[in-house]
Protein backbone atom coordinates (compact mmCIF):
# COMPACT_ATOMS: atom_id res chain seq x y z
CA UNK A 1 -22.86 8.15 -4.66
CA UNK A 2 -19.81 5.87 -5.91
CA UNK A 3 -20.63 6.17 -9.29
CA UNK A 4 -19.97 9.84 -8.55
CA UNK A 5 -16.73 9.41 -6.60
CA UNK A 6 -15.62 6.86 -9.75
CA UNK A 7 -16.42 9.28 -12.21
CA UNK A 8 -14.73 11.97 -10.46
CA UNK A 9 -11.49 9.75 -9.98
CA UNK A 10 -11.91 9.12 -13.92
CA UNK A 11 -12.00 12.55 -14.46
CA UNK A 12 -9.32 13.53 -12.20
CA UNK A 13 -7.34 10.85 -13.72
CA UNK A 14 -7.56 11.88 -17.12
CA UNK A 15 -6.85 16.00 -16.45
CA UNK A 16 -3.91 14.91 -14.70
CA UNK A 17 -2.78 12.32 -17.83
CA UNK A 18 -3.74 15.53 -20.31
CA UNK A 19 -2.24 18.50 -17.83
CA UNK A 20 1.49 18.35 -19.37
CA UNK A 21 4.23 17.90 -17.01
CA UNK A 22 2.49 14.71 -14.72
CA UNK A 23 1.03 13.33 -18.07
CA UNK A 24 4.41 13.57 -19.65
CA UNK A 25 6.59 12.23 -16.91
CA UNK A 26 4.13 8.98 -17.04
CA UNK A 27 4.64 8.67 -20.75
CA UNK A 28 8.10 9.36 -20.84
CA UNK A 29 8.31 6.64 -17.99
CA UNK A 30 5.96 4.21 -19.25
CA UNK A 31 7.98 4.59 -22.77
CA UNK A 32 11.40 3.37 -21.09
CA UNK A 33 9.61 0.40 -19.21
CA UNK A 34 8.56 -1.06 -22.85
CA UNK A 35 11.57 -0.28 -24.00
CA UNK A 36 12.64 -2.64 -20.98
CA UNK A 37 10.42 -5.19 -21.49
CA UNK A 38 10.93 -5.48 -25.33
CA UNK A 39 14.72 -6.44 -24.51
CA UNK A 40 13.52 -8.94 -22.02
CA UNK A 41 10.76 -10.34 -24.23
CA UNK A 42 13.38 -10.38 -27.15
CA UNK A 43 16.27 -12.32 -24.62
CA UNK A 44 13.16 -14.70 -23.88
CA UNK A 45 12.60 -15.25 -27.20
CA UNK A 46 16.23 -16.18 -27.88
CA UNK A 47 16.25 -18.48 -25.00
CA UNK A 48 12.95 -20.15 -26.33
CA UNK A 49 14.82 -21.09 -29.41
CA UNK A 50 18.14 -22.23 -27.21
CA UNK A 51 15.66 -24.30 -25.66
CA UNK A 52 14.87 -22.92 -22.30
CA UNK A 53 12.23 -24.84 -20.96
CA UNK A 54 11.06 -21.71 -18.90
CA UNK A 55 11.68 -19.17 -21.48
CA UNK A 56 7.96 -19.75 -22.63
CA UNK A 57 6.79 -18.86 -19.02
CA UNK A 58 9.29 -16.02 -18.77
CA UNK A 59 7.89 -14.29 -22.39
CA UNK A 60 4.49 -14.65 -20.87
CA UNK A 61 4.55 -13.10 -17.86
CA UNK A 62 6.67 -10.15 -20.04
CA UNK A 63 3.92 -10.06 -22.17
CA UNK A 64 1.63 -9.08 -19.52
CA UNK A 65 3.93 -6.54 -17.87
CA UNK A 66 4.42 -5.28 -21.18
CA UNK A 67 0.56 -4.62 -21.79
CA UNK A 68 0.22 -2.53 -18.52
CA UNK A 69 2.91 -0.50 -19.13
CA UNK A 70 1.64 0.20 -22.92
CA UNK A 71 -2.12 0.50 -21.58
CA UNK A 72 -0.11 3.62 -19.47
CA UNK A 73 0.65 5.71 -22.53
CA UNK A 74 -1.22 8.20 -24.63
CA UNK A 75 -4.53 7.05 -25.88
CA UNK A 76 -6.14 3.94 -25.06
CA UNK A 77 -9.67 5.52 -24.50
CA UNK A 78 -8.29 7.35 -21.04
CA UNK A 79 -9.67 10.56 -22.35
CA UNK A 80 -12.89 9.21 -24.00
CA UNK A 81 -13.63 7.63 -20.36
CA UNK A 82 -12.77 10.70 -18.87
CA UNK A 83 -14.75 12.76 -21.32
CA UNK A 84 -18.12 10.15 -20.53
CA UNK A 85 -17.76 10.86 -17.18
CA UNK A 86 -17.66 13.89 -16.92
CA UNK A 87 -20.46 14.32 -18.96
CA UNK A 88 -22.75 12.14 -16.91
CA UNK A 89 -23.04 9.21 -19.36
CA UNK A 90 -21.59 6.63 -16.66
């Protein structure tokens, strides 16, 4: 029964990611946060070479941020998930 409700969720996920104005408001967002996070990774990176001793710490925990917010966008097997579910592969 909660592989059902999981593949459901996956499935509602992914129509809602493909239905247009939801899907795009989460890209368009998710675009502007890396866009945030590239400036902070890049000031980290200048710090790093000013000698920051933190500046290492600070990139990583960007990095990490930034991969979430990428793993957001288009692609990244959402629909091919969604597509396994619903087709009772899970």
């Amino acid at each position: 029964m909660r592989l059902i409700a999981l593949a459901a969720g996956i499935v509602a996920f992914a129509a809602w990611i493909a239905s247009g104005d939801s899907g795009t408001a989460l890209f368009l967002w998710a675009t502007e946060r890396q866009r945030d996070f590239q400036n902070a990774m890049a000031g980290a990176l200048q710090a790093i070479r000013a000698g920051d001793g933190w500046a290492l710490t600070t990139l990583c925990a960007l990095s990490a941020g930034y991969g979430f917010v990428h793993a957001l966008g288009p692609g990244h097997g959402k629909l091919l998930l969604g597509g396994t579910a619903a087709s009772g592969l899970v």
